[in-house]
N, C-alpha and C. Protein backbone atom coordinates (compact mmCIF):
# COMPACT_ATOMS: atom_id res chain seq x y z
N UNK A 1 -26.63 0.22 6.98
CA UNK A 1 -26.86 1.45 7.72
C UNK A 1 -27.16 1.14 9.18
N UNK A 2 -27.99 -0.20 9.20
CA UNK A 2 -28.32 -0.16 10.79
C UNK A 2 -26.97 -0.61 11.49
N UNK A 3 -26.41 -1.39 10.64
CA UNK A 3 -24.79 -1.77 11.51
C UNK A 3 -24.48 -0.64 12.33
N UNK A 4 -24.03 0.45 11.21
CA UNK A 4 -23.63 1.56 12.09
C UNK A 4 -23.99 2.61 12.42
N UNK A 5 -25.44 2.21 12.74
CA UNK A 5 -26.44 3.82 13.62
C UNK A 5 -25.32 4.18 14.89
N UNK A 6 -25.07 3.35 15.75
CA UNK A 6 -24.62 3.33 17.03
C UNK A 6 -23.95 4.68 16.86
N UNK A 7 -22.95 4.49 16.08
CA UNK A 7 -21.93 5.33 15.57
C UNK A 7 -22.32 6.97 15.41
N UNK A 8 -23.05 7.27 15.47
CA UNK A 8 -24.03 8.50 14.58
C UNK A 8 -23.92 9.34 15.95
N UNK A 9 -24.62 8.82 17.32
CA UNK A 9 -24.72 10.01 18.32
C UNK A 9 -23.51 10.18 18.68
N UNK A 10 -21.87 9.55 18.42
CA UNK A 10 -21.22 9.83 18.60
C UNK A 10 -20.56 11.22 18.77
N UNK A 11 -19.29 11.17 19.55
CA UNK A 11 -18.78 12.63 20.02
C UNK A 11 -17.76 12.28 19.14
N UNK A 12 -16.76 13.71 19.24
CA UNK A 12 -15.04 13.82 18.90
C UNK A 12 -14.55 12.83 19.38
N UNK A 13 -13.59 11.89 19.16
CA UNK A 13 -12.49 11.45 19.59
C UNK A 13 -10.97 11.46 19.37
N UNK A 14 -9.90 11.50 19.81
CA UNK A 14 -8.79 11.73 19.55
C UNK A 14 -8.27 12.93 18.78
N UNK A 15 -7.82 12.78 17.13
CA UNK A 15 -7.87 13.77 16.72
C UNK A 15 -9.24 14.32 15.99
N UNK A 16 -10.21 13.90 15.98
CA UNK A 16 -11.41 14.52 15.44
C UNK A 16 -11.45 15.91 16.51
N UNK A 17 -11.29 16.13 17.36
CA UNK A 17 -11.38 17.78 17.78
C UNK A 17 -10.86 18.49 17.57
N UNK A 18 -9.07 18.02 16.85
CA UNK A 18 -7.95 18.89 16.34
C UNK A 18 -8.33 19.58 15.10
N UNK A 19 -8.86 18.20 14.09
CA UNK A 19 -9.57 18.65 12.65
C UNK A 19 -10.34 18.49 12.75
N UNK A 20 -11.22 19.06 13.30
CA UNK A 20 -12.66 19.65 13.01
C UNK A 20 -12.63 21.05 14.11
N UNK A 21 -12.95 20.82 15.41
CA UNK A 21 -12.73 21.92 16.15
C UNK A 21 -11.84 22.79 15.77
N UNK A 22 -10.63 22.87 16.24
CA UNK A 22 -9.81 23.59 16.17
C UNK A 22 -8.93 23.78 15.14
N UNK A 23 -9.51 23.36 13.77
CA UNK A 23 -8.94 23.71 12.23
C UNK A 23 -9.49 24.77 11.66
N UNK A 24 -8.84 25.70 11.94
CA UNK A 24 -9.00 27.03 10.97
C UNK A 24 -9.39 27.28 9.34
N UNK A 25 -8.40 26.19 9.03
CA UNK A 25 -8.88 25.90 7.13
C UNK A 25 -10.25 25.93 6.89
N UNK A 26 -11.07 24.55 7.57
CA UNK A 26 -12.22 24.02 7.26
C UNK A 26 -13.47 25.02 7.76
N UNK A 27 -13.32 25.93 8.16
CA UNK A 27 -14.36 26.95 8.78
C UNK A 27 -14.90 27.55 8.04
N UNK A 28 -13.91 28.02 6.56
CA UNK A 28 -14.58 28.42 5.27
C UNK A 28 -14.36 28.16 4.31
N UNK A 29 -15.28 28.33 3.26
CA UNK A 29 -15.31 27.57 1.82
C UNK A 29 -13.96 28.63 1.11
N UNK A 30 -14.00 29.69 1.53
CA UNK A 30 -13.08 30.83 0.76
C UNK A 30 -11.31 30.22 1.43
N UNK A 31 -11.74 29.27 1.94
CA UNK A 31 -9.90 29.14 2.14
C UNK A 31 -9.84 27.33 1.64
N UNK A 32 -10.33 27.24 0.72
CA UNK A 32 -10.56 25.59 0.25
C UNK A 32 -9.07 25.25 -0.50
N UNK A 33 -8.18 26.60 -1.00
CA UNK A 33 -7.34 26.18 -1.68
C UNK A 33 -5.92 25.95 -0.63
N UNK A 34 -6.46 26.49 0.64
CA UNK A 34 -5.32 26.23 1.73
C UNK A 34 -5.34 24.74 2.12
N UNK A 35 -6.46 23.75 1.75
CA UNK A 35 -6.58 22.57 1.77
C UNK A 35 -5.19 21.66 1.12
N UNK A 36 -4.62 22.10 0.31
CA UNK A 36 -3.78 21.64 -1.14
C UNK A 36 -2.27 22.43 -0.36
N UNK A 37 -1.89 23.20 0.02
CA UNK A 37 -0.86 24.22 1.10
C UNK A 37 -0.42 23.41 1.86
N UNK A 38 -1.26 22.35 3.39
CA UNK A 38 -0.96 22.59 4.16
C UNK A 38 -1.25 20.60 4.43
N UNK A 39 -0.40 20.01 5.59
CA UNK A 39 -0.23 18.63 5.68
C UNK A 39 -2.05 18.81 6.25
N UNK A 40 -1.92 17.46 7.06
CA UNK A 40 -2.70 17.08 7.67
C UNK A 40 -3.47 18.21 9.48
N UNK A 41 -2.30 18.02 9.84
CA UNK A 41 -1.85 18.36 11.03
C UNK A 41 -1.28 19.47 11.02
N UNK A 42 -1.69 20.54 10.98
CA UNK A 42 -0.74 22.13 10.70
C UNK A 42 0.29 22.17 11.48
N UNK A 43 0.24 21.60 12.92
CA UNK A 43 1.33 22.37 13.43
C UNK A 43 2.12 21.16 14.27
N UNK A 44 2.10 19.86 13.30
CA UNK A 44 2.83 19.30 13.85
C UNK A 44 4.05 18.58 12.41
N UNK A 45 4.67 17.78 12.57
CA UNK A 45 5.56 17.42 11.95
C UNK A 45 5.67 16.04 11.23
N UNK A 46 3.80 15.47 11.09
CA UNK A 46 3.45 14.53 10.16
C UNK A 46 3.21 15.45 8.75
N UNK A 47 3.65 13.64 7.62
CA UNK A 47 3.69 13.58 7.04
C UNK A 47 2.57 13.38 5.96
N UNK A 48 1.47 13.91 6.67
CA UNK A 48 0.14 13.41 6.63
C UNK A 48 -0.68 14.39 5.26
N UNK A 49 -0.40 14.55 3.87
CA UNK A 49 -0.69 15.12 3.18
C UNK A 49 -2.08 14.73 2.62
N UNK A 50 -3.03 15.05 2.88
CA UNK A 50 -4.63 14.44 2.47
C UNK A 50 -5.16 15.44 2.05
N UNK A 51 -5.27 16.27 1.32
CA UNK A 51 -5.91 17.37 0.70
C UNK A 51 -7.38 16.87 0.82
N UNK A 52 -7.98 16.32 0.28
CA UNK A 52 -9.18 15.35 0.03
C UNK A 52 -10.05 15.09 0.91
N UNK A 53 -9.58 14.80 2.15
CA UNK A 53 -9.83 14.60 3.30
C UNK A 53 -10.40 15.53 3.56
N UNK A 54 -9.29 17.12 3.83
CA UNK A 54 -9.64 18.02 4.52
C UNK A 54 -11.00 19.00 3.44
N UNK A 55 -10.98 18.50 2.17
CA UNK A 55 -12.36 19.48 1.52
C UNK A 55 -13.49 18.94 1.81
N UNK A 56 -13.43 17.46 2.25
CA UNK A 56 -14.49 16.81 2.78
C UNK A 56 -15.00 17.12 4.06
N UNK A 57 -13.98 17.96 4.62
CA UNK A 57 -14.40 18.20 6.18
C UNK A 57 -14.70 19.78 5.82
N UNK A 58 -14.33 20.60 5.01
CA UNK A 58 -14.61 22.04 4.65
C UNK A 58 -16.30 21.81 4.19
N UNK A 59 -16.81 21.03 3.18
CA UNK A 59 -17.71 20.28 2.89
C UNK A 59 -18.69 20.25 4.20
N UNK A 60 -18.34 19.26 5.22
CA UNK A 60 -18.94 18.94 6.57
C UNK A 60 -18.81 20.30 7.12
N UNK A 61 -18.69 20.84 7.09
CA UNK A 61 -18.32 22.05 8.61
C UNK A 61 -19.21 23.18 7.90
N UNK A 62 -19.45 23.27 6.42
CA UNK A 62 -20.36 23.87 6.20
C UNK A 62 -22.20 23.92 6.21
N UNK A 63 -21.75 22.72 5.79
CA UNK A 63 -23.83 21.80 6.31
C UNK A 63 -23.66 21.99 7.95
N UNK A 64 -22.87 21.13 8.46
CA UNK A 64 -23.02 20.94 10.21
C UNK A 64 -22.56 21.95 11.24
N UNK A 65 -21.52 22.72 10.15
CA UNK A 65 -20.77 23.14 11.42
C UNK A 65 -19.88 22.35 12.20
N UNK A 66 -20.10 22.37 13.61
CA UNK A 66 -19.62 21.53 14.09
C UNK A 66 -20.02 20.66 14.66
N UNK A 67 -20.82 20.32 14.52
CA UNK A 67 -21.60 19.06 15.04
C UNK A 67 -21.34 17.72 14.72
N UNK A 68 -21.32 17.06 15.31
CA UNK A 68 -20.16 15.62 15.18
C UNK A 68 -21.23 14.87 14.50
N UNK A 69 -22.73 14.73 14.71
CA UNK A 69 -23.39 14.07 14.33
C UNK A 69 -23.33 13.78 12.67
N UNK A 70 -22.97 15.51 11.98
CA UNK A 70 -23.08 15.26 10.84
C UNK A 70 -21.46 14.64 9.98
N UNK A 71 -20.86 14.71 10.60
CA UNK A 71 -19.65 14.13 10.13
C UNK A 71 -19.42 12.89 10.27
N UNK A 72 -20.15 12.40 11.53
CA UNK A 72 -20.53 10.71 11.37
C UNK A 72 -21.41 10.05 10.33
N UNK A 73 -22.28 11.16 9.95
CA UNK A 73 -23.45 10.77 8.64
C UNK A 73 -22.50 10.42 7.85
N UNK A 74 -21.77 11.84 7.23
CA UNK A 74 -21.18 11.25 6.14
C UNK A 74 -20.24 10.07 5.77
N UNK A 75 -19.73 9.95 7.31
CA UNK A 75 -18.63 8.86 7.14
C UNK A 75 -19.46 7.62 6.79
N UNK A 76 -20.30 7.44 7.59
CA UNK A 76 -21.89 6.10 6.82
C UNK A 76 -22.02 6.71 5.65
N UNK A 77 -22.61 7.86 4.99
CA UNK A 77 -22.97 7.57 3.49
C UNK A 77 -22.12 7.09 3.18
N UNK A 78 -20.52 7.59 3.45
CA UNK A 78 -19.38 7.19 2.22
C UNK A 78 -18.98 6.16 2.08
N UNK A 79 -19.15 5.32 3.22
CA UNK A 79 -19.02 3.84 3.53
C UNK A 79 -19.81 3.12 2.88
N UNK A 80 -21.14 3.65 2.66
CA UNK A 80 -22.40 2.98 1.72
C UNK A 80 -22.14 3.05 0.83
N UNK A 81 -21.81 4.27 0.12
CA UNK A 81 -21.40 4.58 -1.07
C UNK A 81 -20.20 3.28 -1.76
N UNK A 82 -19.36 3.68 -0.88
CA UNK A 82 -18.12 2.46 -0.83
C UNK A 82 -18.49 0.71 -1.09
N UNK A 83 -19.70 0.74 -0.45
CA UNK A 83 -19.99 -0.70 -0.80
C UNK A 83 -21.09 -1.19 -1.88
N UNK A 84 -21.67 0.23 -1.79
CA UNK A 84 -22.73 -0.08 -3.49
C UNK A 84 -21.59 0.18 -4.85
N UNK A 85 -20.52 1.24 -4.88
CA UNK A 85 -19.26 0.90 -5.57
C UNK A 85 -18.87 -1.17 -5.76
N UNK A 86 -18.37 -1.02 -4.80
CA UNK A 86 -17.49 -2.65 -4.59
C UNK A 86 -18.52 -3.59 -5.44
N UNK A 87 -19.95 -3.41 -4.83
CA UNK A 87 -20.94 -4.43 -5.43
C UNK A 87 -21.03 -4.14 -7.30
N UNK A 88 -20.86 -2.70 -7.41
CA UNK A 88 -20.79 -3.03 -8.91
C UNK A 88 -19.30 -3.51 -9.56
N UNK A 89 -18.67 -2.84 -9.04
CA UNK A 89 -17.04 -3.54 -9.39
C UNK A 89 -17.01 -4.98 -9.17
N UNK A 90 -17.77 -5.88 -8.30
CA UNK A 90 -17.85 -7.45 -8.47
C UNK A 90 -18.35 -7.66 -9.52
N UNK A 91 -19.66 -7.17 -9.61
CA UNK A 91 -20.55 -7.57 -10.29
C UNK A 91 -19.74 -7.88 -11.71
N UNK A 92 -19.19 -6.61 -11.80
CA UNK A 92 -18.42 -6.22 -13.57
C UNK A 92 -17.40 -7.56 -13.56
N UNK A 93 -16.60 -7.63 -12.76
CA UNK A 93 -15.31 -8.69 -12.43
C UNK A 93 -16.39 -10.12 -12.18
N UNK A 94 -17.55 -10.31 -11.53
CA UNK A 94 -17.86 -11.47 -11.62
C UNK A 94 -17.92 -11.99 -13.34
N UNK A 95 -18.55 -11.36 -13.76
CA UNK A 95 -19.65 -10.87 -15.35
C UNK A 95 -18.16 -11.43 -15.64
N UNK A 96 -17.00 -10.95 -16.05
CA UNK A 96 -15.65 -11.30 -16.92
C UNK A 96 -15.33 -12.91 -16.40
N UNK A 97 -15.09 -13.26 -15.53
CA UNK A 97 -15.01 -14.35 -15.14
C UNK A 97 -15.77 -15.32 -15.53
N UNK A 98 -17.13 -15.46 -15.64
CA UNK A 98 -18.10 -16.20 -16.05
C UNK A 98 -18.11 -16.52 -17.82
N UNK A 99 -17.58 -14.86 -18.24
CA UNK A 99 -17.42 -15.09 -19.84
C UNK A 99 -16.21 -16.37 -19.72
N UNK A 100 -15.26 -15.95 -19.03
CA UNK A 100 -14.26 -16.80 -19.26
C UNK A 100 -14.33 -18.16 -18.62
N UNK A 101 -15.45 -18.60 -17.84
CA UNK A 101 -15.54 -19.91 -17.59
C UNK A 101 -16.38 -20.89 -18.24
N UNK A 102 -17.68 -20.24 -18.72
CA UNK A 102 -18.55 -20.55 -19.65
C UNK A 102 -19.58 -19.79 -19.72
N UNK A 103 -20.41 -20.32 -21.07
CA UNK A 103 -21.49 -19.16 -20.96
C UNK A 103 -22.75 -19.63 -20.52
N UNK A 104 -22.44 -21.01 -19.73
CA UNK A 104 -23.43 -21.50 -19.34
C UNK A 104 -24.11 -20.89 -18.08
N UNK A 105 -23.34 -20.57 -17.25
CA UNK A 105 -23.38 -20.04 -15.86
C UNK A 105 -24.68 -19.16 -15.61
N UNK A 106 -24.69 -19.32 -14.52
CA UNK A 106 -26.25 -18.11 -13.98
C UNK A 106 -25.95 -16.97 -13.49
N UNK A 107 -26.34 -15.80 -14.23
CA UNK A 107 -26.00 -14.66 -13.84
C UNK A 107 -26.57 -14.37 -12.51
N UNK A 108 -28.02 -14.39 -12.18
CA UNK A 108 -28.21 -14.40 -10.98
C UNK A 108 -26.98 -15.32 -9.84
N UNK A 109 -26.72 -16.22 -9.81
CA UNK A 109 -25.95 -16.52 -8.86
C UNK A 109 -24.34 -16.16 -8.67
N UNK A 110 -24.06 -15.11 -9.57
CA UNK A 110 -22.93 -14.59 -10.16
C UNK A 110 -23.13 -12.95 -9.20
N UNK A 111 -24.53 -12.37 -9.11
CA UNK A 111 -25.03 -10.94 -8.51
C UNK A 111 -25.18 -11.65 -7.33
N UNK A 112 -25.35 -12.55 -6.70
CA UNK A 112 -26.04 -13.00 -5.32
C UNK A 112 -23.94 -12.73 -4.50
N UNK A 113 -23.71 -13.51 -5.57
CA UNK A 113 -21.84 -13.32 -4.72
C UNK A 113 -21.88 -11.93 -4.68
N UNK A 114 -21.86 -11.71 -5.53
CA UNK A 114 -20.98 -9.86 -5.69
C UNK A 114 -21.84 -9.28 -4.50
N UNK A 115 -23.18 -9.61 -4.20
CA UNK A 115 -23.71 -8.86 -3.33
C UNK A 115 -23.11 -8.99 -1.59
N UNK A 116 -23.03 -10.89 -1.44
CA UNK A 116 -22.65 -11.15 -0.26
C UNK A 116 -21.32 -10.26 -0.04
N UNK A 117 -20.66 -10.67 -0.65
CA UNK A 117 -19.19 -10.28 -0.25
C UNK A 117 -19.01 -8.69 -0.39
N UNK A 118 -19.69 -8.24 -0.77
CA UNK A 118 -19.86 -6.78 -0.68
C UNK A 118 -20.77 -6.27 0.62
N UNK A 119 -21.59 -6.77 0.85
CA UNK A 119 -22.61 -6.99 2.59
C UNK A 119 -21.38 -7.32 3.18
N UNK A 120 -20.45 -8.65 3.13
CA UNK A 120 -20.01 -8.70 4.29
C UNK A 120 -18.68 -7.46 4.80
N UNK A 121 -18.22 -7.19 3.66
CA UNK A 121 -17.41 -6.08 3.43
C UNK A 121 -18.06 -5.01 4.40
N UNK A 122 -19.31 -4.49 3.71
CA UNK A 122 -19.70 -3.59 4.80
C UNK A 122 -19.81 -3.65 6.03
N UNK A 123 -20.57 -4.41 6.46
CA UNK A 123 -20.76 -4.56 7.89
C UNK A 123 -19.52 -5.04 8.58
N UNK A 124 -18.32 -5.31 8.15
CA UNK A 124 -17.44 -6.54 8.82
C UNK A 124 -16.84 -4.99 9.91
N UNK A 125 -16.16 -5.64 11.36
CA UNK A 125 -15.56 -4.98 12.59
C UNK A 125 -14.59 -4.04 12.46
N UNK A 126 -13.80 -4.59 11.01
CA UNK A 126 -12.41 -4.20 10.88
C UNK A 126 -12.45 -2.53 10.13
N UNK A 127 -13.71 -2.17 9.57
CA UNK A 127 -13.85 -1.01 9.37
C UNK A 127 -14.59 -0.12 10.23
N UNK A 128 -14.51 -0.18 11.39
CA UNK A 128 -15.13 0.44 12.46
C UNK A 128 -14.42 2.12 12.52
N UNK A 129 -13.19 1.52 12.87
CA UNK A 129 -12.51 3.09 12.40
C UNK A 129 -12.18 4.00 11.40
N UNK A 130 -12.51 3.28 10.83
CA UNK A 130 -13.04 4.40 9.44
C UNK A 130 -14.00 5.10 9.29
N UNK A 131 -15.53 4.03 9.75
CA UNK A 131 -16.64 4.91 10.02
C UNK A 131 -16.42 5.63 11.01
N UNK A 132 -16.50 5.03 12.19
CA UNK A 132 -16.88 5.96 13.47
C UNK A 132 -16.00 6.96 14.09
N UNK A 133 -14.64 6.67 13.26
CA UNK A 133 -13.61 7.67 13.63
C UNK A 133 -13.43 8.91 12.63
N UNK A 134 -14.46 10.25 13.12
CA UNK A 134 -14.50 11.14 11.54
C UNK A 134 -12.94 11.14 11.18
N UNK A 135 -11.83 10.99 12.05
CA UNK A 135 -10.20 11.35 11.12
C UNK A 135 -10.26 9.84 10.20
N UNK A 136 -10.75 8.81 10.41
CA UNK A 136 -10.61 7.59 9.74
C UNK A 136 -11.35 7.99 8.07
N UNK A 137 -11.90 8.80 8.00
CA UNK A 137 -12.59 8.97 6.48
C UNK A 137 -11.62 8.89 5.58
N UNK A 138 -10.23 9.13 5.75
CA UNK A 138 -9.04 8.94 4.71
C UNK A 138 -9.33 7.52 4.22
N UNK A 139 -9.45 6.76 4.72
CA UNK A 139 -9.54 5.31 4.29
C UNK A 139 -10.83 4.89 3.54
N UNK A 140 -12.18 5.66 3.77
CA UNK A 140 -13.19 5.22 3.57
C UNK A 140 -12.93 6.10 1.97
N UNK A 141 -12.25 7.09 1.71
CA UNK A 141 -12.24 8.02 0.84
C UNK A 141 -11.49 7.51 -0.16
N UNK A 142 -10.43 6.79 -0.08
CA UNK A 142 -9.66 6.31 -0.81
C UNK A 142 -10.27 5.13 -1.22
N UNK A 143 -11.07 4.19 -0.67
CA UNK A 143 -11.57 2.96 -0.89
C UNK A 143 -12.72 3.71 -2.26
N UNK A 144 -13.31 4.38 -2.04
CA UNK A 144 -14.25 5.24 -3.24
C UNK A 144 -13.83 5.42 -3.98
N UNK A 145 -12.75 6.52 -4.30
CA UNK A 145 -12.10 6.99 -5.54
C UNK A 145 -11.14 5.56 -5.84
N UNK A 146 -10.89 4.66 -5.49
CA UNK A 146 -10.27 3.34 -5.99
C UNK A 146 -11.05 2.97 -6.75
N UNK A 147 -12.30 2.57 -5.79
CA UNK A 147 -13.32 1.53 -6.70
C UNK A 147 -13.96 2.50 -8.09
N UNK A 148 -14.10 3.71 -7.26
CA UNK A 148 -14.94 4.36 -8.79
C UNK A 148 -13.58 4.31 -9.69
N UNK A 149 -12.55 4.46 -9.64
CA UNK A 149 -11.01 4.49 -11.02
C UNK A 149 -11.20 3.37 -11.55
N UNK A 150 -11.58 1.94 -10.95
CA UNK A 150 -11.18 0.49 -11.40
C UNK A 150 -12.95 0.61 -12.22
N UNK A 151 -13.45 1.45 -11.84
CA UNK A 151 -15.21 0.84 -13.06
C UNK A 151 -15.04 1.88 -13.89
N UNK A 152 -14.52 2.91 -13.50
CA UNK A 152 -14.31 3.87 -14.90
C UNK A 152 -13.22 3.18 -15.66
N UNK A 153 -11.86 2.52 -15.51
CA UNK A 153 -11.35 1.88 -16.64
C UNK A 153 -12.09 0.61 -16.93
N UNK A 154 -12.62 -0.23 -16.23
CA UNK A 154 -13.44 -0.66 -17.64
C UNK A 154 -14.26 -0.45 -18.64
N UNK A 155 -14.82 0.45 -17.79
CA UNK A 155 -15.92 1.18 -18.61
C UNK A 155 -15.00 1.77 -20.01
N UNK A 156 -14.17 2.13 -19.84
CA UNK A 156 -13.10 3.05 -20.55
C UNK A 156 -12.97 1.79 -21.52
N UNK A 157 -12.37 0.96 -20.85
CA UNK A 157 -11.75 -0.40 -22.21
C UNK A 157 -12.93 -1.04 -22.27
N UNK A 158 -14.28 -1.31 -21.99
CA UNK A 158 -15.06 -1.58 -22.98
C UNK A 158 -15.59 -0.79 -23.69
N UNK A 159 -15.44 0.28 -23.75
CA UNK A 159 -15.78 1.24 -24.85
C UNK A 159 -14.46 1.40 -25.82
N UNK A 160 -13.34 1.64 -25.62
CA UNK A 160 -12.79 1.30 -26.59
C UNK A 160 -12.62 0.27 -27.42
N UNK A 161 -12.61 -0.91 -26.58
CA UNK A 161 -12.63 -2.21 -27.32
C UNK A 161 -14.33 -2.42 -28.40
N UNK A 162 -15.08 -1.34 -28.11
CA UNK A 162 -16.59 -1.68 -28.83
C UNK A 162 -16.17 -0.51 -30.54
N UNK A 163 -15.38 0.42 -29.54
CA UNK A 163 -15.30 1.66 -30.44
C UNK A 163 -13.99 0.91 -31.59
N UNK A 164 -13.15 -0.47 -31.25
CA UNK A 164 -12.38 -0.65 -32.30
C UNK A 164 -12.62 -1.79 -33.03
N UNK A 165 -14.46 -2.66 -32.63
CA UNK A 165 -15.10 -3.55 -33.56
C UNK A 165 -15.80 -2.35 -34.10
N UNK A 166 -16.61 -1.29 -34.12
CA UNK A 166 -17.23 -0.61 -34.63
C UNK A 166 -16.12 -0.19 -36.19
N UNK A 167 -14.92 0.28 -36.04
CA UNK A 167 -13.88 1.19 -36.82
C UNK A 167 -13.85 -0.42 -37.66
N UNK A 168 -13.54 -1.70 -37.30
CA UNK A 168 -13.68 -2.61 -38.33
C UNK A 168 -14.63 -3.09 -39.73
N UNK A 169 -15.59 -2.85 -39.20
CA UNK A 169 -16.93 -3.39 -40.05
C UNK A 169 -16.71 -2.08 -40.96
């Protein structure tokens, strides 16, 4: 979080004034299904279809309005979010690996990785525009619903795989 306070008093840049300011959709919750209608960019000629994006900013524009401050929050929670995700998705993928190398191994030093590389993930330069750029949330958004799909199917196949020693016995 302290990485990217800086980021927070930030203003609009580029297209953050197009979608947010001057987006008609996101102004009210009663037009959320025009989200799913319409590209990115209403009135230009990208290909930019993000539905997701834009309920997240219908979402923002209702707490903040328009205030940039709060659309930079969220882009930090989701980024946090994003990396306490990753750290359990190691964790799970370290945990399989270790079965398969031995069972001697130390779980603690198995959580100490998943943690680094998930810290360095967060903080690293190369996601700057994702946070600090509110149009960059496409990326931070997709990195979420990735990581949460990849721990819900395991979760999924270790429950089936428990649910088809259970059907044995």
């Amino acid at each position: 979080f302290i990485v990217r306070l800086p980021a927070l008093p930030g203003g609009m840049v580029w297209d953050d004034s197009y979608l947010i300011r001057d987006n008609p959709f996101i102004k009210s919750p009663l037009l959320v299904f025009e989200a799913f209608r319409h590209y990115l960019f209403l009135d230009s000629y990208s290909a930019h279809y993000r539905p997701v994006q834009n309920l997240s900013f219908i979402v923002d524009y209702f707490f903040w309005n328009g205030d940039a401050y709060g659309f930079h929050l969220t882009n930090l929670l989701l980024h946090i979010a994003s990396g306490l995700l990753l750290y359990s998705l190691l964790g799970k993928l370290f945990i399989s690996l270790r079965t398969l190398e031995s069972h001697e191994s130390n779980n603690s030093a198995w959580s100490v990785g998943a943690f680094f590389v998930a810290l360095l993930w967060i903080v690293h330069p190369v996601h700057s525009a994702a946070v600090d750029y509110i149009s960059g949330r496409a990326d931070s958004l997709a990195f979420f619903f990735a990581c949460a799909g990849w721990l819900l199917f395991i979760r999924a196949r270790k429950s089936t795989r428990l649910a088809g020693q259970i059907s044995l016995y």
